[in-house]
Protein backbone atom coordinates (compact mmCIF):
# COMPACT_ATOMS: atom_id res chain seq x y z
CA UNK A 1 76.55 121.19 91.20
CA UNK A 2 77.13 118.80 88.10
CA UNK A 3 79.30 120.85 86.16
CA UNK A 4 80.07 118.61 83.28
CA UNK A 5 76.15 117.68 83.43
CA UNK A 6 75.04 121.57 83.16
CA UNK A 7 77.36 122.36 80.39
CA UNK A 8 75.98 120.05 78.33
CA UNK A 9 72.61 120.26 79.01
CA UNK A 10 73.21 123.91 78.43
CA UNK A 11 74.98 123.77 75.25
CA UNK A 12 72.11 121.27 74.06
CA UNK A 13 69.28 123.55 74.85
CA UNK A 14 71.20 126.90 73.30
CA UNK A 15 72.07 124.94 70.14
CA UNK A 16 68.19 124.26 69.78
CA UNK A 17 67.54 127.41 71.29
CA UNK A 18 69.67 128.87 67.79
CA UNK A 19 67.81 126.62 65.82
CA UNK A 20 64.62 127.78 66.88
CA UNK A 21 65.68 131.42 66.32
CA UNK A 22 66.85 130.80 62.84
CA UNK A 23 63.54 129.02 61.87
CA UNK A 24 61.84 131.57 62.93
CA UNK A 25 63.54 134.14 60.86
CA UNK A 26 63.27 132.49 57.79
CA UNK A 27 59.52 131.38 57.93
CA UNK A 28 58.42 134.37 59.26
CA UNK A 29 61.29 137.45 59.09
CA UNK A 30 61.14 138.20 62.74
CA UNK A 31 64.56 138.89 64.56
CA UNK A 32 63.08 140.58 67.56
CA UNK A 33 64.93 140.68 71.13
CA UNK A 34 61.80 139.29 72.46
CA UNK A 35 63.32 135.78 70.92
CA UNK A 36 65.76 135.93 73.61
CA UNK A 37 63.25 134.53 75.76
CA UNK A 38 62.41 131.18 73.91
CA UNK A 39 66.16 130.61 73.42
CA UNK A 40 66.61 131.08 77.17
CA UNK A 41 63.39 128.87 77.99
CA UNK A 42 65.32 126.20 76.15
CA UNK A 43 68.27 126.22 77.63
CA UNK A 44 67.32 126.33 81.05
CA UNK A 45 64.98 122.94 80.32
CA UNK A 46 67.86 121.85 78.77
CA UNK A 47 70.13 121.98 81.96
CA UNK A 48 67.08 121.00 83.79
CA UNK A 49 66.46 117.65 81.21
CA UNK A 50 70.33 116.88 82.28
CA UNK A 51 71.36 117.81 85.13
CA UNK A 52 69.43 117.05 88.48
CA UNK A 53 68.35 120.20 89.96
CA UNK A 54 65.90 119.22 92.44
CA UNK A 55 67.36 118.77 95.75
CA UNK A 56 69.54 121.87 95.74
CA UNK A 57 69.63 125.27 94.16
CA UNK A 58 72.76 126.14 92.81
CA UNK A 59 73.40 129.25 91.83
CA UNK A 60 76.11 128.72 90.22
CA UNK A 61 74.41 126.62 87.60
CA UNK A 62 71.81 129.33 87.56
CA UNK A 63 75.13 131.76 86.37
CA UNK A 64 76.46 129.56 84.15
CA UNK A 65 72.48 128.89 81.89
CA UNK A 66 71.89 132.67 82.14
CA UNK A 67 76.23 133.40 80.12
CA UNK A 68 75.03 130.54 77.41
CA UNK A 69 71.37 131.43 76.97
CA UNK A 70 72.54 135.32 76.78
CA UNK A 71 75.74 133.83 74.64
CA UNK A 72 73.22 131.67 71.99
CA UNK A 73 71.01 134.50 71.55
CA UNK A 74 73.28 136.94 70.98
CA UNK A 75 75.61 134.21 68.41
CA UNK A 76 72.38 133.21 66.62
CA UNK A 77 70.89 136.65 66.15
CA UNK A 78 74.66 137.15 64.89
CA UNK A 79 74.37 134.26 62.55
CA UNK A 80 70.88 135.34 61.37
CA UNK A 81 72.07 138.55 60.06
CA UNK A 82 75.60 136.91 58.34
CA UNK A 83 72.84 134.76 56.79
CA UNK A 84 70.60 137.04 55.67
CA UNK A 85 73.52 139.33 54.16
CA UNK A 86 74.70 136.37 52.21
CA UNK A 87 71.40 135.16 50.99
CA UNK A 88 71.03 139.00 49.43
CA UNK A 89 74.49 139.31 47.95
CA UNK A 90 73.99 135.50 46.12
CA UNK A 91 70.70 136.81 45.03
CA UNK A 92 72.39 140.31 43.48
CA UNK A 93 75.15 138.32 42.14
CA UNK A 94 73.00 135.45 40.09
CA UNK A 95 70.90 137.61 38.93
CA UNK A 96 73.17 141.47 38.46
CA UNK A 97 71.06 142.73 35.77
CA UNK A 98 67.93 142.07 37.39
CA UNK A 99 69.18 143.76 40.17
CA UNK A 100 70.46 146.86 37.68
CA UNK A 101 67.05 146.75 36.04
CA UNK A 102 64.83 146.31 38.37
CA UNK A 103 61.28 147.88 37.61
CA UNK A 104 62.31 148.78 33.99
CA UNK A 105 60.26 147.58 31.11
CA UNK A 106 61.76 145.54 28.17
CA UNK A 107 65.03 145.26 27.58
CA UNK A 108 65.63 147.12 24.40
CA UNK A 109 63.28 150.18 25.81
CA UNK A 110 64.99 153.48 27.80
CA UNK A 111 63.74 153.78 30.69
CA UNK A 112 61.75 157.28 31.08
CA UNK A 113 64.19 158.76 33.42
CA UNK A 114 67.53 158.48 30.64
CA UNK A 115 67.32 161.88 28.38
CA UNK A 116 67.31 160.85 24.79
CA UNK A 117 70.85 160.92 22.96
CA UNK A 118 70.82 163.73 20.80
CA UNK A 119 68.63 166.23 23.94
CA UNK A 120 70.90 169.04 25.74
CA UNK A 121 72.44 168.22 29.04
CA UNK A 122 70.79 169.24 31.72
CA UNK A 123 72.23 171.05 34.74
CA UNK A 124 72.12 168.63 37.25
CA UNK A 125 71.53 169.85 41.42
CA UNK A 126 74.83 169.53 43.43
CA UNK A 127 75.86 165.92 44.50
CA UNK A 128 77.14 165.48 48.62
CA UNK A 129 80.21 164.80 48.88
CA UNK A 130 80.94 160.96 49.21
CA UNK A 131 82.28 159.25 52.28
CA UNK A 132 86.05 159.61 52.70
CA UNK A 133 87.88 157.11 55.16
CA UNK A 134 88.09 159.74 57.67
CA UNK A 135 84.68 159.71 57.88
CA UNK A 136 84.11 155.83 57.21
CA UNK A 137 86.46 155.84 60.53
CA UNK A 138 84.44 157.46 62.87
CA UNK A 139 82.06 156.35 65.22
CA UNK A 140 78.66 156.39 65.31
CA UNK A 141 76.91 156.99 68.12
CA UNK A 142 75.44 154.40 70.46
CA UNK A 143 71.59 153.88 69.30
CA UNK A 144 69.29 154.66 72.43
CA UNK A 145 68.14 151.49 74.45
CA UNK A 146 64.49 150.66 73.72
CA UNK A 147 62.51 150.07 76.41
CA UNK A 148 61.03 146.49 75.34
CA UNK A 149 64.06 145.07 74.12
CA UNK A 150 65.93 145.62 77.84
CA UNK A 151 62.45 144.13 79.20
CA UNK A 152 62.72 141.17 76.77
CA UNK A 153 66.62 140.60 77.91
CA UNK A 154 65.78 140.55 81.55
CA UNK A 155 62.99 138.28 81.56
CA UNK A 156 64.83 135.70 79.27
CA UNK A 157 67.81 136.10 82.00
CA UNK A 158 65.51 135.50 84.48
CA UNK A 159 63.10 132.59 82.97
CA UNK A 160 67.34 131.06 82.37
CA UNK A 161 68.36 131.53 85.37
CA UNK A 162 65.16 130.15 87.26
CA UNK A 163 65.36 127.28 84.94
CA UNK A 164 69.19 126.28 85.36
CA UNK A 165 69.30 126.99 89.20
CA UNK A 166 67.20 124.45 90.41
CA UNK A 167 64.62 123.84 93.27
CA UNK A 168 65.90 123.37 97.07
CA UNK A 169 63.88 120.57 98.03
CA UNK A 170 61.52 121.46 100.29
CA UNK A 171 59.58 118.09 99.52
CA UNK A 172 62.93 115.68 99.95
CA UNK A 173 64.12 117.09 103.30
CA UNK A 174 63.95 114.64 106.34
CA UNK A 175 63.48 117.15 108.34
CA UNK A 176 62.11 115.98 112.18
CA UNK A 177 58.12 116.80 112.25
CA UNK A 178 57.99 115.31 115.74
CA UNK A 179 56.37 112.01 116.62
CA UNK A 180 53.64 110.36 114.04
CA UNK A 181 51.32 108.81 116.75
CA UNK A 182 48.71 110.97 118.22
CA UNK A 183 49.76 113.07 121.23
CA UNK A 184 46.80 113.19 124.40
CA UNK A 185 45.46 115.96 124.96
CA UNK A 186 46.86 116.07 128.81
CA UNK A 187 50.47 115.40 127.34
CA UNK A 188 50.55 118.12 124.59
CA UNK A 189 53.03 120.58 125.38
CA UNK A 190 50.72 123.51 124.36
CA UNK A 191 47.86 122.47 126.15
């Protein structure tokens, strides 16, 4: 099976396979789950670029390219949004009162929301109540599966798991296809 030989080539395809994803997020914004199937392409021609799977399907090495492709998606896609939440909080923290007045005017001018100083309060409509850590605590509830993403998961476990488990080797085989010379007709055994 080439263990050592899959691992690698798997590792090398899922760390380009990450790349790939987080390229694609910043030049264009998408984090879709149909990613999951480039990532898993890559992989698999990564244990395919190392390893020799001609000969032989093994579907163990099929296992093994469908856990890391399914493992690098899942990591980078993780990554991606770590990234993307720090990017926005070093944006909102160089820049605070940009943030704070953000589609105001000029400085020095109240915004037309802010009541003058010297006007009357004004009764303002009840506020909810905020979040205590009972309810911070609780769980949410499982979002609904969408239909695509599942689709996009299986066919980038599939298109990995094609990839990684190899061809048996149909063309290789020296299997017996009786005698090369021609046969007479009198001596055929079907005749």
């Amino acid at each position: 099976m080439q263990f050592g030989k899959t691992l690698v080539g798997a590792i090398i395809g899922a760390a380009l396979g990450i790349g790939l994803l987080i390229a694609v997020y910043l030049a264009f914004g998408i984090d879709k789950m149909w990613m999951a199937i480039p990532v898993a392409l890559l992989t698999g021609l990564g244990v395919r670029m190392v390893a020799a799977t001609s000969g032989r399907a093994s579907y163990l090495r099929g296992a093994i390219t469908v856990l890391l492709a399914m493992g690098a998606y899942m990591g980078g896609l993780a990554i991606t949004k770590v990234w993307a939440n720090h990017k926005s909080q070093t944006v909102a923290k160089q820049n605070p009162a940009r943030v704070a007045n953000e589609g105001s005017g000029e400085a020095g001018q109240a915004k037309a929301e802010e009541p003058a100083a010297n006007a009357p309060p004004v009764d303002a409509a009840p506020v909810a109540p905020t979040k205590t850590d009972a309810m911070a605590r609780r769980p949410s509830m499982p979002q609904p599966i969408n239909t695509w993403d599942f689709l996009s998961l299986a066919v980038a476990a599939l298109v990995a798991y094609e990839l990684g488990r190899g061809t048996s080797g149909v063309h290789g085989n020296s299997v017996d296809t009786g005698p090369s010379e021609p046969i007479p007709v009198q001596a055929h055994p079907d005749a």
